[in-house]
N, C-alpha and C. Protein backbone atom coordinates (compact mmCIF):
# COMPACT_ATOMS: atom_id res chain seq x y z
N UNK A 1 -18.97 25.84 0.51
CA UNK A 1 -19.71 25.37 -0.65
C UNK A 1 -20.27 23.98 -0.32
N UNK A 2 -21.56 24.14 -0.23
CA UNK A 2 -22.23 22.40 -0.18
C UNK A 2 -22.00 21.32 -1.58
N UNK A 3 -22.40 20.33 -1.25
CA UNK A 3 -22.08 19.16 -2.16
C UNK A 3 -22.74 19.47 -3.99
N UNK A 4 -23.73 19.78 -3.58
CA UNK A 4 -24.43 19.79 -4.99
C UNK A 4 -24.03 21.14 -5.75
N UNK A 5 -23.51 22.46 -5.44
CA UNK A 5 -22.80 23.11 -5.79
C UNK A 5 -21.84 22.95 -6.02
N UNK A 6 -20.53 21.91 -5.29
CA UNK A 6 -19.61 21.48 -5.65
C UNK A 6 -19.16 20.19 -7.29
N UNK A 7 -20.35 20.04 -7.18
CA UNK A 7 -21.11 18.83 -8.00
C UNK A 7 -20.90 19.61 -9.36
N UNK A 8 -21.99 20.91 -9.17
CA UNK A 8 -22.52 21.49 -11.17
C UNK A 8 -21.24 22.41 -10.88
N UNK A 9 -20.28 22.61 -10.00
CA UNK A 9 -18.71 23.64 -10.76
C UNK A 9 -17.93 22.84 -11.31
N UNK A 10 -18.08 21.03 -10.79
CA UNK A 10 -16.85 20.09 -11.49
C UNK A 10 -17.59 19.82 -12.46
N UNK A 11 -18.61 19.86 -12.43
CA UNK A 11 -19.85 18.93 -14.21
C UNK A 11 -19.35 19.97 -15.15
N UNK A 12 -19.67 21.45 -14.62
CA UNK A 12 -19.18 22.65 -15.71
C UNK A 12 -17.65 22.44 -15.69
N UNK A 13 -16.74 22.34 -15.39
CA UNK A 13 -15.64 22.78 -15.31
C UNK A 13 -14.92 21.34 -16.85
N UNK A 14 -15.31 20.16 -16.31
CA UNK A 14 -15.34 19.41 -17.15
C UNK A 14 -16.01 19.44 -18.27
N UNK A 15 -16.89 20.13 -18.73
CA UNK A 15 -17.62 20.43 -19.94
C UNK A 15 -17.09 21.53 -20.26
N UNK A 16 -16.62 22.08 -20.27
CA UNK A 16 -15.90 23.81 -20.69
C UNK A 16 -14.26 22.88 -21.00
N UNK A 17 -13.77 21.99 -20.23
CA UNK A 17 -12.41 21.70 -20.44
C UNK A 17 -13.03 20.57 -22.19
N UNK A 18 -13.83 19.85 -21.85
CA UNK A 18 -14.30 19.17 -22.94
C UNK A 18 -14.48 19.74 -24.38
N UNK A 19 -14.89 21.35 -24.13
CA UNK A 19 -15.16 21.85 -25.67
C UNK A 19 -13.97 22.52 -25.79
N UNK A 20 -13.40 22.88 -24.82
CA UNK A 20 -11.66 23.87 -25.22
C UNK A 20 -11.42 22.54 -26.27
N UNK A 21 -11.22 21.13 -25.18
CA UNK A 21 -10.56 20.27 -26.42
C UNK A 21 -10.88 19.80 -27.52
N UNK A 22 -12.44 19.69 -27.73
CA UNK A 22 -12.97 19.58 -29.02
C UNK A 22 -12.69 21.10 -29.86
N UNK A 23 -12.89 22.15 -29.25
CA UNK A 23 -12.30 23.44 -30.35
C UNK A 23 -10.88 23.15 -30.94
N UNK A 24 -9.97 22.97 -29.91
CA UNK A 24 -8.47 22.77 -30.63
C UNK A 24 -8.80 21.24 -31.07
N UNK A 25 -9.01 20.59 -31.30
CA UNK A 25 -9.27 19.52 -32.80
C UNK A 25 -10.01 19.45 -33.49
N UNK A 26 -10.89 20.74 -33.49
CA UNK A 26 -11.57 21.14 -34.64
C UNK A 26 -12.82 20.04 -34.67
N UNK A 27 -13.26 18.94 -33.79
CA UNK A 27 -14.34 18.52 -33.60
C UNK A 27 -15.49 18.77 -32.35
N UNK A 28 -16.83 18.15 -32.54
CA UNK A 28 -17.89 18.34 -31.77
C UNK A 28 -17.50 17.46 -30.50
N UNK A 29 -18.14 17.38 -29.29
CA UNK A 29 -18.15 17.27 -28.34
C UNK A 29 -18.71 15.49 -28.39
N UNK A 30 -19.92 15.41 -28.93
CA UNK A 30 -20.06 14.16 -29.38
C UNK A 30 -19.61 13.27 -30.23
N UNK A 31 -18.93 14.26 -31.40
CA UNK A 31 -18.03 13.51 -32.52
C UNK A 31 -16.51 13.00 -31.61
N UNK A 32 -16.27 13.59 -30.82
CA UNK A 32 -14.92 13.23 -29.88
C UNK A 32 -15.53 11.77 -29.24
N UNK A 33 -16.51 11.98 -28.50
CA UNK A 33 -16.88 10.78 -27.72
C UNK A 33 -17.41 9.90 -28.59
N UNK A 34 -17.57 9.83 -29.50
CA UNK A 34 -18.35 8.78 -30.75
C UNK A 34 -16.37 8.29 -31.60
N UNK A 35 -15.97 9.78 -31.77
CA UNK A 35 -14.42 8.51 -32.18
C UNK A 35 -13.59 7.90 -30.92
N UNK A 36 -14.04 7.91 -29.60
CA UNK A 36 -12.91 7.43 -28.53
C UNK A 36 -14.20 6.38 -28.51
N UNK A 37 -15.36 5.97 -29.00
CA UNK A 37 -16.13 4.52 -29.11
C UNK A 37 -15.44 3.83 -29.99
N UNK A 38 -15.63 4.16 -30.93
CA UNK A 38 -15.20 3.82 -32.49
C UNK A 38 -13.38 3.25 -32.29
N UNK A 39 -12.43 4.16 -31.47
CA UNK A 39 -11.62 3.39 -31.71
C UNK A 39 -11.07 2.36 -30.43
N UNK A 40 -12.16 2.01 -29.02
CA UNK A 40 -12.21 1.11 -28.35
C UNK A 40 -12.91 -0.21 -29.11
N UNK A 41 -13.80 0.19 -29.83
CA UNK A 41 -14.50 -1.13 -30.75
C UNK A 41 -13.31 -1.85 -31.74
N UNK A 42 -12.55 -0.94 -31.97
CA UNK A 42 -11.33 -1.13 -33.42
C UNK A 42 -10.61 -2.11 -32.19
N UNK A 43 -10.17 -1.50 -31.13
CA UNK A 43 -8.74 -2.16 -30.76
C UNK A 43 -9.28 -3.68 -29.78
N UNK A 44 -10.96 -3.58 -29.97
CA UNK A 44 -11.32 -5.07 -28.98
C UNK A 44 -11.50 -5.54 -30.74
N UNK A 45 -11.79 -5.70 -31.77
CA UNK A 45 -11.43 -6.74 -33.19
C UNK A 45 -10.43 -6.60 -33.53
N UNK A 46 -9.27 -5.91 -33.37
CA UNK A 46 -7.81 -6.05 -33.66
C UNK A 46 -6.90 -7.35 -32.65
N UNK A 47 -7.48 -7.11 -31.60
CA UNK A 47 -7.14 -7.98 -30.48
C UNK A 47 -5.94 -9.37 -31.14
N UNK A 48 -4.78 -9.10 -30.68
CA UNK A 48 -3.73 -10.80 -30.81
C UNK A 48 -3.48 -10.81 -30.07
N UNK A 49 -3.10 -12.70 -29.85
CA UNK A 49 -1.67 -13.11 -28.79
C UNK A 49 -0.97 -12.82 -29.40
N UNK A 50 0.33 -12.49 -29.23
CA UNK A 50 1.23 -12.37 -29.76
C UNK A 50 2.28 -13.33 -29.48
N UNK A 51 2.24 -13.92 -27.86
CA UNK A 51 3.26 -14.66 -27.79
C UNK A 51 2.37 -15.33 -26.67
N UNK A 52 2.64 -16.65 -26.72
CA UNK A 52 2.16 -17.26 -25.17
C UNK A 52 3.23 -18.11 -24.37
N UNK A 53 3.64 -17.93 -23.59
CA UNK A 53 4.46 -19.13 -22.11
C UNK A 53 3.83 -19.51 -21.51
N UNK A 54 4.06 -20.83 -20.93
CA UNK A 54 3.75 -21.56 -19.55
C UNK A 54 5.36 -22.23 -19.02
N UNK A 55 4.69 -22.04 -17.49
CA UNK A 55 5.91 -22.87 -16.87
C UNK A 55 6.00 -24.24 -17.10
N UNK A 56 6.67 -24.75 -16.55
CA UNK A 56 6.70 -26.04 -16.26
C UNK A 56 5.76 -26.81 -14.89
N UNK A 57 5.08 -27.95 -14.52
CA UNK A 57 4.55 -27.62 -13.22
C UNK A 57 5.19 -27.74 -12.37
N UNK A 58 4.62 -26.54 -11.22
CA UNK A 58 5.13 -26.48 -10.55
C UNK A 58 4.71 -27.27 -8.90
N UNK A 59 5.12 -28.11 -8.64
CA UNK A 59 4.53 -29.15 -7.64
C UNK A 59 5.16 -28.64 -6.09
N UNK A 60 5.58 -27.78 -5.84
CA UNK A 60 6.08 -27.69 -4.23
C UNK A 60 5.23 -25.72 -4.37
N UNK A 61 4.14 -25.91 -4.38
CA UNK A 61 3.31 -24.51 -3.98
C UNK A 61 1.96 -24.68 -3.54
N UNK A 62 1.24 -23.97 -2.99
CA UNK A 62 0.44 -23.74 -2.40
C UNK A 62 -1.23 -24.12 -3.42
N UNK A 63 -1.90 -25.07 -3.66
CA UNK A 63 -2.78 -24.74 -4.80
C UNK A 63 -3.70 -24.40 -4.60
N UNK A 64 -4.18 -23.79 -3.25
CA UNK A 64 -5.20 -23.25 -3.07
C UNK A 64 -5.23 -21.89 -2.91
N UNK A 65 -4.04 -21.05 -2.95
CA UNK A 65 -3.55 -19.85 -3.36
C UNK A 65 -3.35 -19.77 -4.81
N UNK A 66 -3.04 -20.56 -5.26
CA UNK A 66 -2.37 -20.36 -7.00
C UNK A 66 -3.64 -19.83 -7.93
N UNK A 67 -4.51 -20.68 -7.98
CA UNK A 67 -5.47 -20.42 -9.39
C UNK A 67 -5.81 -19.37 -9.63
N UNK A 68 -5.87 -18.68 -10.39
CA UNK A 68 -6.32 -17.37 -10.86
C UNK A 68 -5.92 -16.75 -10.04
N UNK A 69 -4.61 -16.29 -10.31
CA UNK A 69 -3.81 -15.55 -9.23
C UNK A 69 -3.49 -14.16 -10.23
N UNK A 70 -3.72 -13.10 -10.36
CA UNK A 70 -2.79 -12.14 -11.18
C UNK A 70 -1.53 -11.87 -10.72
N UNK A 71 -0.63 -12.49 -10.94
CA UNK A 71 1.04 -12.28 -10.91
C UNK A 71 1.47 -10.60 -11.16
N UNK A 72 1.24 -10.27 -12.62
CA UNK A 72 1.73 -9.11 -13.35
C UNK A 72 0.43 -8.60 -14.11
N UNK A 73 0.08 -7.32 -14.64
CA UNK A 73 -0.38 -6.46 -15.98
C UNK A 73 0.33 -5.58 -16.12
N UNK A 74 0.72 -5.43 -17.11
CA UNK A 74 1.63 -4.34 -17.87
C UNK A 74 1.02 -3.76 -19.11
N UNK A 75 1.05 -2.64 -19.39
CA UNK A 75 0.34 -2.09 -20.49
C UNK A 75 1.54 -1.54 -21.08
N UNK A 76 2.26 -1.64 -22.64
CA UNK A 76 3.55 -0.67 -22.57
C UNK A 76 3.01 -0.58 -23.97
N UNK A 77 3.37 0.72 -24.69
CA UNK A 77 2.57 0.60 -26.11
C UNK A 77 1.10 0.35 -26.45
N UNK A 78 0.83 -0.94 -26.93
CA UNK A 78 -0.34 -1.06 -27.20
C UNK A 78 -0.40 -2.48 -26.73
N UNK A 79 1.19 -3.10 -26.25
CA UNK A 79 1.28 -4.30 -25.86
C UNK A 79 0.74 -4.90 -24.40
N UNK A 80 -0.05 -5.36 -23.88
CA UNK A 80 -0.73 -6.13 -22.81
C UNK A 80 0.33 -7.26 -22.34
N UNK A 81 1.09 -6.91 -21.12
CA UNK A 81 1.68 -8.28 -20.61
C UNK A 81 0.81 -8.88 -19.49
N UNK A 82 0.58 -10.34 -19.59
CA UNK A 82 -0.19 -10.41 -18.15
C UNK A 82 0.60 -11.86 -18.02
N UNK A 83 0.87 -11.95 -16.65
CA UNK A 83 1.11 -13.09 -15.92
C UNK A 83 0.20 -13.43 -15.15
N UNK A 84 -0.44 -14.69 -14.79
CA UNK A 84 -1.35 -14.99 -14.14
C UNK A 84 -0.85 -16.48 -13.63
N UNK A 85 -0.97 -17.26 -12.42
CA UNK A 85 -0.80 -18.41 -11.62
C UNK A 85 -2.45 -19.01 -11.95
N UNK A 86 -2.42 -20.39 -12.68
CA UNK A 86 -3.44 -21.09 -12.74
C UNK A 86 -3.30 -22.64 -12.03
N UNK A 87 -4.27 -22.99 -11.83
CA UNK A 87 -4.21 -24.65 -11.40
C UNK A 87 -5.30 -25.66 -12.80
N UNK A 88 -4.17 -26.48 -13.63
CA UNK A 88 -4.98 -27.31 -14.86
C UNK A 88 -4.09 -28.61 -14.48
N UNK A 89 -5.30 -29.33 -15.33
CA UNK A 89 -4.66 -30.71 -15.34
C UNK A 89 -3.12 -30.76 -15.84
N UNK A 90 -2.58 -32.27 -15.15
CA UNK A 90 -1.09 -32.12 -15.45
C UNK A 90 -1.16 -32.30 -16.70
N UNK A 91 -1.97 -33.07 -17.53
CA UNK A 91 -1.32 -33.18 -19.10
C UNK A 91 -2.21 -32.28 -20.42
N UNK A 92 -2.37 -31.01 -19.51
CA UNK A 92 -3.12 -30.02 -20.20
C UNK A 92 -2.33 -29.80 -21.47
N UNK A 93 -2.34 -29.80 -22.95
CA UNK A 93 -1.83 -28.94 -23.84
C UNK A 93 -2.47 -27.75 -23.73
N UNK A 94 -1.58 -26.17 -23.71
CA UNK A 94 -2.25 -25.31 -23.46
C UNK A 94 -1.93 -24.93 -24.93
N UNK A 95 -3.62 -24.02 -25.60
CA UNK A 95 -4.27 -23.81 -27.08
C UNK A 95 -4.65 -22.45 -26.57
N UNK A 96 -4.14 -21.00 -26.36
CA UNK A 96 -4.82 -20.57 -25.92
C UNK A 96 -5.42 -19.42 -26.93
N UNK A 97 -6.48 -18.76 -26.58
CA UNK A 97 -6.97 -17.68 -27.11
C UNK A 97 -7.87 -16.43 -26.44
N UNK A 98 -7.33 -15.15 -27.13
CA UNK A 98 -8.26 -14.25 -26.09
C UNK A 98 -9.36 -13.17 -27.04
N UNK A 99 -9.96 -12.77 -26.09
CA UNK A 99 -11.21 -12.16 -27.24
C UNK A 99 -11.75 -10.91 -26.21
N UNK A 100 -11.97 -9.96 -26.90
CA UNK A 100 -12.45 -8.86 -25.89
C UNK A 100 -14.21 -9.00 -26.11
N UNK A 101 -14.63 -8.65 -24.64
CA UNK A 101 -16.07 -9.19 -24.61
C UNK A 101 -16.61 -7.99 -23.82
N UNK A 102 -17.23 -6.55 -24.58
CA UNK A 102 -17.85 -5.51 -23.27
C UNK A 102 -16.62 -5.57 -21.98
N UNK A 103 -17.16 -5.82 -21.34
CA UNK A 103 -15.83 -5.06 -20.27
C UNK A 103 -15.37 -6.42 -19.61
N UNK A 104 -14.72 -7.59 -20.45
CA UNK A 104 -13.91 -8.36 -20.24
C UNK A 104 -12.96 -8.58 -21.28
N UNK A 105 -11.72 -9.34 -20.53
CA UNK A 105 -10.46 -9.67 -21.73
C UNK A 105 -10.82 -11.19 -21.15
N UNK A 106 -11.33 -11.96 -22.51
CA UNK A 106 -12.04 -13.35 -22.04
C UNK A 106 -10.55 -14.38 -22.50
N UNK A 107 -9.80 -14.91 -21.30
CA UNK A 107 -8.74 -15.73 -21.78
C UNK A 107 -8.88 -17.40 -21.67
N UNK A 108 -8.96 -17.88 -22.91
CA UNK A 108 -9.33 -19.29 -23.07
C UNK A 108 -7.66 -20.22 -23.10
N UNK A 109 -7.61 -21.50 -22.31
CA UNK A 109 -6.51 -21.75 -22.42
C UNK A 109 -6.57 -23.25 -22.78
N UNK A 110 -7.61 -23.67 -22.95
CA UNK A 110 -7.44 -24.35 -23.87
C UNK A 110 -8.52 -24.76 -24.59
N UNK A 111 -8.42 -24.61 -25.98
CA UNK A 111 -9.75 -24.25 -27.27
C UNK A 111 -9.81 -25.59 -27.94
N UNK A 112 -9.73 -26.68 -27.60
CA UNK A 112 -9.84 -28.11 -27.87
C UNK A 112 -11.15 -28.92 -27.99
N UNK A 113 -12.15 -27.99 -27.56
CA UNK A 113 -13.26 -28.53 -26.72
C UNK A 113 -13.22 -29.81 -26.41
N UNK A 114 -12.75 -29.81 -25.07
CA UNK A 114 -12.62 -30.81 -23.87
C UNK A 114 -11.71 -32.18 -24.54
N UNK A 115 -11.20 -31.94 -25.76
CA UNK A 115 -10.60 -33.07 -26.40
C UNK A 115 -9.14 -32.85 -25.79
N UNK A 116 -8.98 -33.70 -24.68
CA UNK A 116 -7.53 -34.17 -24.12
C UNK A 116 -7.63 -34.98 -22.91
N UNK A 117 -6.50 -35.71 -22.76
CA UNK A 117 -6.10 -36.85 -22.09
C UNK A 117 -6.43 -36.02 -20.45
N UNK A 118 -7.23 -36.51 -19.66
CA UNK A 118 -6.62 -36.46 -18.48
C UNK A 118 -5.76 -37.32 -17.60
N UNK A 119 -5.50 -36.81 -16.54
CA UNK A 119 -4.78 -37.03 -15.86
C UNK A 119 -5.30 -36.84 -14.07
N UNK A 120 -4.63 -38.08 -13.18
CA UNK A 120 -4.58 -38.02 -11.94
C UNK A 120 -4.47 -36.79 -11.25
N UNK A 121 -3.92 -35.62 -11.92
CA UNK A 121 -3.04 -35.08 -10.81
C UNK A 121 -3.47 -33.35 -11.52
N UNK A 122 -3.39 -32.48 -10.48
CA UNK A 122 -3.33 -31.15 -10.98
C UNK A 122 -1.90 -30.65 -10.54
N UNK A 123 -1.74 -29.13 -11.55
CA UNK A 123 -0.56 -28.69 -11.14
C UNK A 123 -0.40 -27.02 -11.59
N UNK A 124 0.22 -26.45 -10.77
CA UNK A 124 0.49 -24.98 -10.83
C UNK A 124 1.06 -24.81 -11.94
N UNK A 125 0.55 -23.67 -12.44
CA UNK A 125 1.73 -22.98 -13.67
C UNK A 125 1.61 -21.83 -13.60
N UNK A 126 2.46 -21.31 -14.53
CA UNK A 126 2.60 -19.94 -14.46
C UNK A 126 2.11 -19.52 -15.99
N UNK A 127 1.30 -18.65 -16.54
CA UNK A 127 1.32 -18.44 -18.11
C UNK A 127 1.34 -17.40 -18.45
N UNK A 128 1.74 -17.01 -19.23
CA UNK A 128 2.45 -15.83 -19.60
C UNK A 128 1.95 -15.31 -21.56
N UNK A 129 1.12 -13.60 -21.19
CA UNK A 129 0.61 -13.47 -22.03
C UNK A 129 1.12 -12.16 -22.56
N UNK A 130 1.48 -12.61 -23.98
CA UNK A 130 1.49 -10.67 -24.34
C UNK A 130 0.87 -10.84 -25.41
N UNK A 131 -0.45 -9.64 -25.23
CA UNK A 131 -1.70 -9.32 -26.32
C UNK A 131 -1.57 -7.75 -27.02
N UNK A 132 -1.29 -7.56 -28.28
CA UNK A 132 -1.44 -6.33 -28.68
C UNK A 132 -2.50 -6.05 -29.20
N UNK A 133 -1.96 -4.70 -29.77
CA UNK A 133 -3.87 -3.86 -30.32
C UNK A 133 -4.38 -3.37 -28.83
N UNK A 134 -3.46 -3.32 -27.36
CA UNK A 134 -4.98 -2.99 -26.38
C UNK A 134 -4.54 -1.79 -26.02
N UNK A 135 -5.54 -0.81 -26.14
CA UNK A 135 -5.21 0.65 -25.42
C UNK A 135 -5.73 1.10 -24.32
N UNK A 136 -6.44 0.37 -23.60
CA UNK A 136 -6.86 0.47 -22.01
C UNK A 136 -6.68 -0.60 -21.20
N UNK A 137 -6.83 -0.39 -20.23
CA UNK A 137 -6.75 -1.75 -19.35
C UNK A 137 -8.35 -1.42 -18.13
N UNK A 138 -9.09 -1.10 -18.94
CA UNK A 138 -10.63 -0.83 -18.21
C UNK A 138 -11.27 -1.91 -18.26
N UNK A 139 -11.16 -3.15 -18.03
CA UNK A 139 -11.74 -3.92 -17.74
C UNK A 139 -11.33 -5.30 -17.11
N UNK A 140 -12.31 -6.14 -17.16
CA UNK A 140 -11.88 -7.17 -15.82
C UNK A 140 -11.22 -8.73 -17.21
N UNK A 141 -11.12 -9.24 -15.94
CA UNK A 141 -10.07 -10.87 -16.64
C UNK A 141 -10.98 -11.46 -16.49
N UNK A 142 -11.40 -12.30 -17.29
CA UNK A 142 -12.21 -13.76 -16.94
C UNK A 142 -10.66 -14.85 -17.80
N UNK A 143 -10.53 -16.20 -17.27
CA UNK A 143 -9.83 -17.07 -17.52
C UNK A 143 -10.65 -17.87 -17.16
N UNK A 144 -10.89 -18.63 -18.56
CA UNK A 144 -11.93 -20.03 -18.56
C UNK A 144 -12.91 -20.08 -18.40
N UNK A 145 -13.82 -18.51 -18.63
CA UNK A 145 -14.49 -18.67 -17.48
C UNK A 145 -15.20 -17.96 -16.22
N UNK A 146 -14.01 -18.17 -15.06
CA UNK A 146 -13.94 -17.42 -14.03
C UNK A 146 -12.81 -16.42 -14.07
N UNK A 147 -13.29 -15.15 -12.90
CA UNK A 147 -12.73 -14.07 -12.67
C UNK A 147 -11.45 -14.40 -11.94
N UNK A 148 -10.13 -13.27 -12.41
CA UNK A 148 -8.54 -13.70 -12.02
C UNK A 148 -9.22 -12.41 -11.13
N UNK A 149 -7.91 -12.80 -10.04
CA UNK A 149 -7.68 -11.91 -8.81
C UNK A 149 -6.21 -11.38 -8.77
């Protein structure tokens, strides 16, 4: 079997599995894909922190490895854990907040606008996020900003 035959048996095979499952829930094919929109739109305006941590800094590590480091993602429930390694000023108060944006989880860490003391010195931390309301993890991190790795 060549490619493009292989192509319209998985396009059909997936469209025949698509209306079995719209028959057993008693909806249309587009009404299915119009409520799995409808309730990705619900769970990016439901969006909380629920809890936020930071370490303490951490001064004997690497800081050109650290920043936007992804540590952990965990999805359990509807709960979002993420650990991430950042590099901020040492006398950062961290304010943080997150907001779903099209296919980012936009994490702000500190919502002060630019109102705080700096300082000489930068320093590693560790911060620690659990966000509920999220039922996918299809999309990318921005922190501050820029893209976590």
């Amino acid at each position: 079997m060549n490619l493009p035959h292989l192509i319209i048996c998985l396009s059909t095979t997936l469209l025949l599995i698509s209306c079995q499952s719209s028959i057993e829930n008693n909806t249309k094919p587009e009404q299915a894909t119009s409520e799995i929109r409808t309730r990705k739109i619900e769970w990016a305006k439901n969006l909380k922190l629920e809890e936020f941590k930071s370490s303490e800094c951490l001064e004997n590590c690497d800081l050109n490895k650290y920043q936007n480091n992804l540590v952990q993602k965990t999805l359990k429930d509807d709960i979002l854990y993420l650990k991430i390694g950042v590099i901020k000023n040492c006398c950062i108060e961290f304010t943080p907040q997150v907001y779903k944006n099209q296919n980012y989880l936009e994490i702000y860490t500190d919502t002060r606008n630019g109102i705080t003391e700096k300082c000489a010195c930068d320093c590693a931390y560790d911060i620690e996020l659990y966000i509920s309301s999220v039922i996918d993890t299809s999309f990318s991190i921005l922190l501050d900003w820029e893209p976590i790795h």
